[in-house]
C-alpha atoms as a PDB file:
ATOM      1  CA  UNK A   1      40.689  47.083  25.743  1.00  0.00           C
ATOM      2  CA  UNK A   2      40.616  43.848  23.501  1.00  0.00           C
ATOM      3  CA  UNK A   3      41.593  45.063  19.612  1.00  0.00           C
ATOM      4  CA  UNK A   4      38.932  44.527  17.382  1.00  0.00           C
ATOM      5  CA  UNK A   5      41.303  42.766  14.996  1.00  0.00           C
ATOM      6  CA  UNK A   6      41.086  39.951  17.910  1.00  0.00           C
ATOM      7  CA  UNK A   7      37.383  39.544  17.582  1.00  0.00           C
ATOM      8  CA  UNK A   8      35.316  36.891  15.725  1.00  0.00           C
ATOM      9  CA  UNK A   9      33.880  38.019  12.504  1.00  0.00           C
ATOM     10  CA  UNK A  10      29.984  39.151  13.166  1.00  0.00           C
ATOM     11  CA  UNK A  11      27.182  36.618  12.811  1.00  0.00           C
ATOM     12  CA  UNK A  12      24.718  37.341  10.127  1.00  0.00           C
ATOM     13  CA  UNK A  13      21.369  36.415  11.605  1.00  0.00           C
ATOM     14  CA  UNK A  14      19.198  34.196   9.464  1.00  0.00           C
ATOM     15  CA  UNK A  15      22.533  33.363   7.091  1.00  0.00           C
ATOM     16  CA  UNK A  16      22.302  29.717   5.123  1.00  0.00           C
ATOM     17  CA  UNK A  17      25.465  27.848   5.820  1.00  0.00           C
ATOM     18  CA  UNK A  18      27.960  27.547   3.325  1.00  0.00           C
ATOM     19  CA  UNK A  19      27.474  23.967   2.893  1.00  0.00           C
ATOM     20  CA  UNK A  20      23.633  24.505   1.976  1.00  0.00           C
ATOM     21  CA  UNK A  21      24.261  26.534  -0.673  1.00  0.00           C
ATOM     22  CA  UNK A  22      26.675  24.328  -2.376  1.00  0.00           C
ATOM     23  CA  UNK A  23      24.139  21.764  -2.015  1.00  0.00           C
ATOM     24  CA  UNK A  24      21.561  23.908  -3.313  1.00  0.00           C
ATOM     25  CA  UNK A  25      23.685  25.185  -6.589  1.00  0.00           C
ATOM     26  CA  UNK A  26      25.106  21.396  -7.087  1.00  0.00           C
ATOM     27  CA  UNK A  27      21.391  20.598  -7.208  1.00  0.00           C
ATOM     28  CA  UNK A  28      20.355  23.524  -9.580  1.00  0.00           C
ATOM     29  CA  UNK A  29      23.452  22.772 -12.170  1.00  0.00           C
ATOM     30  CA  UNK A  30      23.304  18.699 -12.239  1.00  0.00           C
ATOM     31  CA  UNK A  31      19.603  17.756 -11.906  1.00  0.00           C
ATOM     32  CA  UNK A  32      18.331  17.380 -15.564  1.00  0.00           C
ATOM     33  CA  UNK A  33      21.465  15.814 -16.755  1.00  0.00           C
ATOM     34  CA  UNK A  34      21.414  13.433 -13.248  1.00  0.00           C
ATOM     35  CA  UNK A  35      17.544  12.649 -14.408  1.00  0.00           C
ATOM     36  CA  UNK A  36      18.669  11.991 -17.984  1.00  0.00           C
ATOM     37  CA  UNK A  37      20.880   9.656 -16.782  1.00  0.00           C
ATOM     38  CA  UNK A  38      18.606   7.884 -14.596  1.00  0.00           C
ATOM     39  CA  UNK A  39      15.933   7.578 -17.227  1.00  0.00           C
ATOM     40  CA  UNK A  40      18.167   5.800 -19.945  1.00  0.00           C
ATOM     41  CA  UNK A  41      18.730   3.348 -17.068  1.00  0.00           C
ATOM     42  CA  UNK A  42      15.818   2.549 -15.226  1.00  0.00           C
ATOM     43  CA  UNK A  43      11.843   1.468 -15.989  1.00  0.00           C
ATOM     44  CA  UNK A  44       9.880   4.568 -15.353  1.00  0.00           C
ATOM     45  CA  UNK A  45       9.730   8.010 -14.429  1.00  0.00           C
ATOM     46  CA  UNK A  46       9.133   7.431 -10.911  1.00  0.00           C
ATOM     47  CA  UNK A  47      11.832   5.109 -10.515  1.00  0.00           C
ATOM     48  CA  UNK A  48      14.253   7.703 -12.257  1.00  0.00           C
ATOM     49  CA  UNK A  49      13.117  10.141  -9.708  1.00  0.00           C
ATOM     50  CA  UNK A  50      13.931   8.004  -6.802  1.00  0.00           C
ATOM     51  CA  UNK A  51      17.972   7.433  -8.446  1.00  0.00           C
ATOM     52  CA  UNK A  52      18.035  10.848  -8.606  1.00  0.00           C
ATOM     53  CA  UNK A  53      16.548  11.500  -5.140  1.00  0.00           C
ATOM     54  CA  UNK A  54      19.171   8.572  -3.755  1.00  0.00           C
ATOM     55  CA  UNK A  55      21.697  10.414  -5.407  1.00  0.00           C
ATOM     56  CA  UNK A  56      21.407  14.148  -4.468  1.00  0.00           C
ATOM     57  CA  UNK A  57      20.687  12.491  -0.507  1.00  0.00           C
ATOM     58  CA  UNK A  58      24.383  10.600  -0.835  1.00  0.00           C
ATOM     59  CA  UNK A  59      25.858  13.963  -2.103  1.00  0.00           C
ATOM     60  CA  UNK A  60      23.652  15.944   0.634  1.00  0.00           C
ATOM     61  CA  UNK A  61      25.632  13.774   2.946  1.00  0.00           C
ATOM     62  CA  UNK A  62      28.945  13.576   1.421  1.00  0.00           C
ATOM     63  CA  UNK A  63      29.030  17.460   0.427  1.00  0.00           C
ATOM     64  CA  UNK A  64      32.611  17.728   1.588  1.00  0.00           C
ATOM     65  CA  UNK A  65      33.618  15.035  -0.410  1.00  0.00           C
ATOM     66  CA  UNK A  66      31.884  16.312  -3.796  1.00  0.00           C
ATOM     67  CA  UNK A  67      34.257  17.969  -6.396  1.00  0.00           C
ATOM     68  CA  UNK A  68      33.775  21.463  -6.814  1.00  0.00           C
ATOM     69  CA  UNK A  69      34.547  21.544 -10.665  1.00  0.00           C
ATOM     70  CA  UNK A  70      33.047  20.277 -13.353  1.00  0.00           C
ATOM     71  CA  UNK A  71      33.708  16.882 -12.285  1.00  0.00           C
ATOM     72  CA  UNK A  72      31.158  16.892  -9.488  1.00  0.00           C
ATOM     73  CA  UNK A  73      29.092  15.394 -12.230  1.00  0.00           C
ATOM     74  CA  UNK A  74      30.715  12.294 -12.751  1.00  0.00           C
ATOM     75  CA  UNK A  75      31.138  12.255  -9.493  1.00  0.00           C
ATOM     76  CA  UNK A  76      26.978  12.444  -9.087  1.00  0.00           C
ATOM     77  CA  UNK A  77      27.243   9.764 -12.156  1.00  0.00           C
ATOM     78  CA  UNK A  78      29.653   7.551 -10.178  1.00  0.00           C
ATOM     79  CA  UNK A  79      26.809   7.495  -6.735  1.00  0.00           C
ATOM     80  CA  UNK A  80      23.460   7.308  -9.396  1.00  0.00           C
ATOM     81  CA  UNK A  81      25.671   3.965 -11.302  1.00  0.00           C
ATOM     82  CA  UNK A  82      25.231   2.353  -8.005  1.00  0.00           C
ATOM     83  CA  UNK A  83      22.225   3.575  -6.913  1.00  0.00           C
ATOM     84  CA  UNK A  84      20.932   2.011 -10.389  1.00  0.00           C
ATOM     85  CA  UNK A  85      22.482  -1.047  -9.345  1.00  0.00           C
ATOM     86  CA  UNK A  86      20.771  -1.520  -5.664  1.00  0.00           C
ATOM     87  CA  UNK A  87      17.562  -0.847  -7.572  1.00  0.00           C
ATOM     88  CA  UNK A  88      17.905  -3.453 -10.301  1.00  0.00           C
ATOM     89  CA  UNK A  89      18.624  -6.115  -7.884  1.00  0.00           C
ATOM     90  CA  UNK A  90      16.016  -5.040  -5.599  1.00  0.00           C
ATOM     91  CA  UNK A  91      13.668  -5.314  -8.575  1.00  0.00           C
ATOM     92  CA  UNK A  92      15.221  -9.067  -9.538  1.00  0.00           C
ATOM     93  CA  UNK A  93      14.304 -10.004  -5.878  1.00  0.00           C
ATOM     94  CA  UNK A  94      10.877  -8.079  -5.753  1.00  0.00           C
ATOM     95  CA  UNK A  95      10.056  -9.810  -9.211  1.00  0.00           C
ATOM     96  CA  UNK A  96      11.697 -13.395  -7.934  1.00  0.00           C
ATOM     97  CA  UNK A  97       9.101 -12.778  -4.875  1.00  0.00           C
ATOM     98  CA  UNK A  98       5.805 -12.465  -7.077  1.00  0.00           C
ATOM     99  CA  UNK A  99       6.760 -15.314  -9.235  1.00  0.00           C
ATOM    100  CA  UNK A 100       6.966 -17.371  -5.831  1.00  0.00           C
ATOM    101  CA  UNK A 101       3.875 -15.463  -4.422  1.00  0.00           C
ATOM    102  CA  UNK A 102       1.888 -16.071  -7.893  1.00  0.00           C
ATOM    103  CA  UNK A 103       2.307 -20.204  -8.022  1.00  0.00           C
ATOM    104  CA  UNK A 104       1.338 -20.013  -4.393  1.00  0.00           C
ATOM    105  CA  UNK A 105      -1.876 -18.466  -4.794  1.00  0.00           C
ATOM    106  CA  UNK A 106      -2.610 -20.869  -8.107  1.00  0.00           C
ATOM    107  CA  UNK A 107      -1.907 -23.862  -5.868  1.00  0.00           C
ATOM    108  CA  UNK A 108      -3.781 -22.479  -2.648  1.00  0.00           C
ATOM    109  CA  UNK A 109      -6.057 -20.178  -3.826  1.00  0.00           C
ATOM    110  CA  UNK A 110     -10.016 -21.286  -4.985  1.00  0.00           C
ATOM    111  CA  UNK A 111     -10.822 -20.631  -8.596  1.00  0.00           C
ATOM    112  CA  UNK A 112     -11.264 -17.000  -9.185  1.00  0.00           C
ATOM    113  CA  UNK A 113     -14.656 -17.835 -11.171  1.00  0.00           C
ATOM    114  CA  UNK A 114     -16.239 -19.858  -7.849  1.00  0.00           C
ATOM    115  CA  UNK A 115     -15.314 -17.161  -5.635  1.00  0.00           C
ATOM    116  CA  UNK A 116     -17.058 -14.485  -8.323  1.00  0.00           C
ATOM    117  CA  UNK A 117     -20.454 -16.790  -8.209  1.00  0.00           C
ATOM    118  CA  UNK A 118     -20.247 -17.055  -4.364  1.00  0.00           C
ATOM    119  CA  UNK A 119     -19.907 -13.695  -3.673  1.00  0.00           C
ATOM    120  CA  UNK A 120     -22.578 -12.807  -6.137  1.00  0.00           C
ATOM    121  CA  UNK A 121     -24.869 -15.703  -4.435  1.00  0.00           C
ATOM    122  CA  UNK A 122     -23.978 -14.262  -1.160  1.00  0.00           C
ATOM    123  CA  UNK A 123     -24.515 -11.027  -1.447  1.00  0.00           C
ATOM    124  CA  UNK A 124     -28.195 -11.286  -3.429  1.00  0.00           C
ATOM    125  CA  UNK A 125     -29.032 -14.052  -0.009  1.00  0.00           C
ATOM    126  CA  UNK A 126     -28.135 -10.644   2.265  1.00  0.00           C
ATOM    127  CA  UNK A 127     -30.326  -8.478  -0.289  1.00  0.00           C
ATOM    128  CA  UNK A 128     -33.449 -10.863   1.022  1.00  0.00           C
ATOM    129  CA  UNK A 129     -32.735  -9.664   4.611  1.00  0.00           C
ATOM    130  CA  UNK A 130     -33.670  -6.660   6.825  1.00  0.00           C
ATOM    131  CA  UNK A 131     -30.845  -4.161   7.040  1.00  0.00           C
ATOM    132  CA  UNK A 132     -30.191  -5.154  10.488  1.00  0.00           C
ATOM    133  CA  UNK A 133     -29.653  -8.743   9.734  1.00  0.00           C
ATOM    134  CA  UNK A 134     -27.169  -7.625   6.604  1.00  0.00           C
ATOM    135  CA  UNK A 135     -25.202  -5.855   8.908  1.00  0.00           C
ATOM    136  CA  UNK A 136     -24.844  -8.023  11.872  1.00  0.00           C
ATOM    137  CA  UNK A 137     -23.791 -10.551   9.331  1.00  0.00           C
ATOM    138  CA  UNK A 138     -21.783  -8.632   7.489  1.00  0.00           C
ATOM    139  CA  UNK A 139     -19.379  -6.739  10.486  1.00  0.00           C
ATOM    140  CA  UNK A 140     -18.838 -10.734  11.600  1.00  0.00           C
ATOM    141  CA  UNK A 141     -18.506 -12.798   8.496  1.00  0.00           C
ATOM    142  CA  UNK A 142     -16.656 -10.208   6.136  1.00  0.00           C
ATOM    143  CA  UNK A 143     -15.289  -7.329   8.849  1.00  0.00           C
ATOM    144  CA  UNK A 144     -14.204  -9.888  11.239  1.00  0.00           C
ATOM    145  CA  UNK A 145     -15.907  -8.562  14.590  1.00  0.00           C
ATOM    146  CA  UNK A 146     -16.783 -10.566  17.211  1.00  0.00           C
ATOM    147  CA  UNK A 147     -20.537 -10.455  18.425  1.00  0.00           C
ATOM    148  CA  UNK A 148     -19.748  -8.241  21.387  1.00  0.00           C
ATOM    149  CA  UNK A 149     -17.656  -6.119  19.277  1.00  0.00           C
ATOM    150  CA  UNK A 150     -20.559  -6.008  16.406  1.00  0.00           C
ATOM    151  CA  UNK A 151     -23.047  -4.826  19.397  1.00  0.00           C
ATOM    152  CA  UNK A 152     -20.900  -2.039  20.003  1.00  0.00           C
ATOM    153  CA  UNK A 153     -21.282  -0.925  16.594  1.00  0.00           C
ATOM    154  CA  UNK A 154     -25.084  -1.458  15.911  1.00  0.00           C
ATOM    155  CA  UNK A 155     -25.680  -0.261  19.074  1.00  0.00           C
ATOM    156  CA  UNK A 156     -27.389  -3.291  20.854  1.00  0.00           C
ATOM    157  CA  UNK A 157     -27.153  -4.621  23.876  1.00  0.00           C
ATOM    158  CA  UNK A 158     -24.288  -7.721  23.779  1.00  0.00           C
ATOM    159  CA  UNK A 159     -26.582 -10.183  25.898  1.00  0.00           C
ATOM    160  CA  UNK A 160     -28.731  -9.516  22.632  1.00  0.00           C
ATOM    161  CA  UNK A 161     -26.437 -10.324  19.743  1.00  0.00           C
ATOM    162  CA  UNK A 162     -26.056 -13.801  19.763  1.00  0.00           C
ATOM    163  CA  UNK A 163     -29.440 -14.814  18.878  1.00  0.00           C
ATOM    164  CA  UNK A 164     -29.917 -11.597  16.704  1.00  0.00           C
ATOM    165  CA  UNK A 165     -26.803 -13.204  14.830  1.00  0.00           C
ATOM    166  CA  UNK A 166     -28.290 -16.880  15.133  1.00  0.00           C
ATOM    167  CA  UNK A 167     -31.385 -16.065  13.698  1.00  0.00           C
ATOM    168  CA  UNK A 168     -29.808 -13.858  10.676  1.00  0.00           C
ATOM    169  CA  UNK A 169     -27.713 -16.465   9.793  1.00  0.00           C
ATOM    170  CA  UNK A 170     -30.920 -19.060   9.301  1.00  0.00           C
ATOM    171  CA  UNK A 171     -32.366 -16.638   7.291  1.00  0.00           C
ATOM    172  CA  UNK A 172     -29.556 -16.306   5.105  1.00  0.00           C
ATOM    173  CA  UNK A 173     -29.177 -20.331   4.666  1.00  0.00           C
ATOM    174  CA  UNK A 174     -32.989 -20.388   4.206  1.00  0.00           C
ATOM    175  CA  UNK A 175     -32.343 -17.208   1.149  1.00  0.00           C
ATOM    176  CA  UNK A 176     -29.311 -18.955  -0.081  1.00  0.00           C
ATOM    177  CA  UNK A 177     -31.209 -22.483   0.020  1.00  0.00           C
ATOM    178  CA  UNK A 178     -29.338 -25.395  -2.438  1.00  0.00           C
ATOM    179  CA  UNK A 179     -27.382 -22.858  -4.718  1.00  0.00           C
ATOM    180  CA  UNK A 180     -24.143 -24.849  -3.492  1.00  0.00           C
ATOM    181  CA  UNK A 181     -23.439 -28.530  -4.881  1.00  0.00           C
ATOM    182  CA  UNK A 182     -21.208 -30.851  -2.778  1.00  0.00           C
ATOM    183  CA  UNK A 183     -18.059 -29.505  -3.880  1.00  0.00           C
ATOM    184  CA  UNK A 184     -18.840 -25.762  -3.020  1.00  0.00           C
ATOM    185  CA  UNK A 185     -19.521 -24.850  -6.320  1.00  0.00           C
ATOM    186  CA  UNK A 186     -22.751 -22.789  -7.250  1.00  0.00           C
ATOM    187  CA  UNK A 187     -25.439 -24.168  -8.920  1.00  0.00           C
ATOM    188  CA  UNK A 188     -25.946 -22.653 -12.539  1.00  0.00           C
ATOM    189  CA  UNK A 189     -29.601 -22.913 -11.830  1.00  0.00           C
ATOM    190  CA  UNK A 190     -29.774 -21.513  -8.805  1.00  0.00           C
ATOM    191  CA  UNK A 191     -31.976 -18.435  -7.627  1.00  0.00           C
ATOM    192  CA  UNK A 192     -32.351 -16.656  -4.149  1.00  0.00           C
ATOM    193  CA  UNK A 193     -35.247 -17.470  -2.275  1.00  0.00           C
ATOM    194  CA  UNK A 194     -37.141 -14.608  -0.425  1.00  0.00           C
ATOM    195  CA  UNK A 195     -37.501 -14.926   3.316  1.00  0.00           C
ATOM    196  CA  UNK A 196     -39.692 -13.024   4.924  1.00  0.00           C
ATOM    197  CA  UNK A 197     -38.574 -11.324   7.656  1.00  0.00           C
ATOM    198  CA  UNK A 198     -39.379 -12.905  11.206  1.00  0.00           C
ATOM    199  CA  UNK A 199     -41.023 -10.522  13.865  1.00  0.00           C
END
């Protein structure tokens, strides 16, 4: 008969391991001074909470390594320093991106006021039509669809679509007569014409 001095110690079922509750009490005793810390260095409240988030995952993964006096706090001080740092120069090259990305767009992009009158033109030309006609026209110019795709949605047959969508779109040049000059520009004096609908 094996002496009971020989056997393993009795598993408590449902027991956290050891290394969880460490985690859990280093959590508990350093967060608001580890989110004081991270607020004096970093541009808002959300990006504190990520440091601190960073942080307490580096410790989660380095428990064994995290002092278990009262210096586990600069030690949590030491990992949220550099955490601080890999966020500031992510921010220098996320800022350094939408300076680039900004003088793109001024050099590619239309001026914001002729896209404003266009749309405005546009969308009063589709106010003229039948609902029908607006949508067809609107799943293929604005949502992208191709005709076939467009006759799924509406429910038509395909063969149908393309002069369904031929004839919308002369009604909607017809609406939107002259209210672009040469350039693209809209007309100041421009108006949408009515159009009745065709049967």
């Amino acid at each position: 008969m094996r002496s009971t001095s020989s056997l393993p110690p009795p598993v408590r079922i449902g027991a956290v391991p050891d290394h969880e509750v460490r985690f859990r009490d280093l959590f508990e005793q350093q967060f608001r001074g580890l989110l004081g810390y991270a607020l004096r260095r970093v541009g808002s409240p959300d990006d504190a909470a990520d440091v601190v988030a960073e942080t307490m995952l580096v410790a989660w993964r380095r428990i064994d390594e995290v002092p278990a006096d009262e210096t586990a706090r600069l030690w949590l001080y030491g990992v949220a320093r550099r955490v601080v740092a890999n966020h500031r120069r992510g921010q220098l090259r996320r800022d350094g991106l939408a300076v680039r990305l900004r003088q793109h767009l001024a050099e590619t992009t239309p001026d914001a006021a002729d896209l404003i009158g266009s749309a405005t033109v546009i969308r009063q030309g589709l106010a003229t039509l039948s609902d029908d006609d607006r949508e067809l026209l609107m799943l293929t110019a604005w949502d992208g669809l191709e005709p076939r795709e467009a006759a799924v949605v509406l429910g038509v047959p395909a063969r149908t679509i393309r002069t369904r969508l031929h004839r919308a779109r002369a009604r909607l040049r017809k609406s939107v007569g002259d209210a672009f000059d040469d350039a693209g520009h809209v007309r100041e004096d421009h108006t949408p014409q009515t159009v009745q609908e065709e049967r």
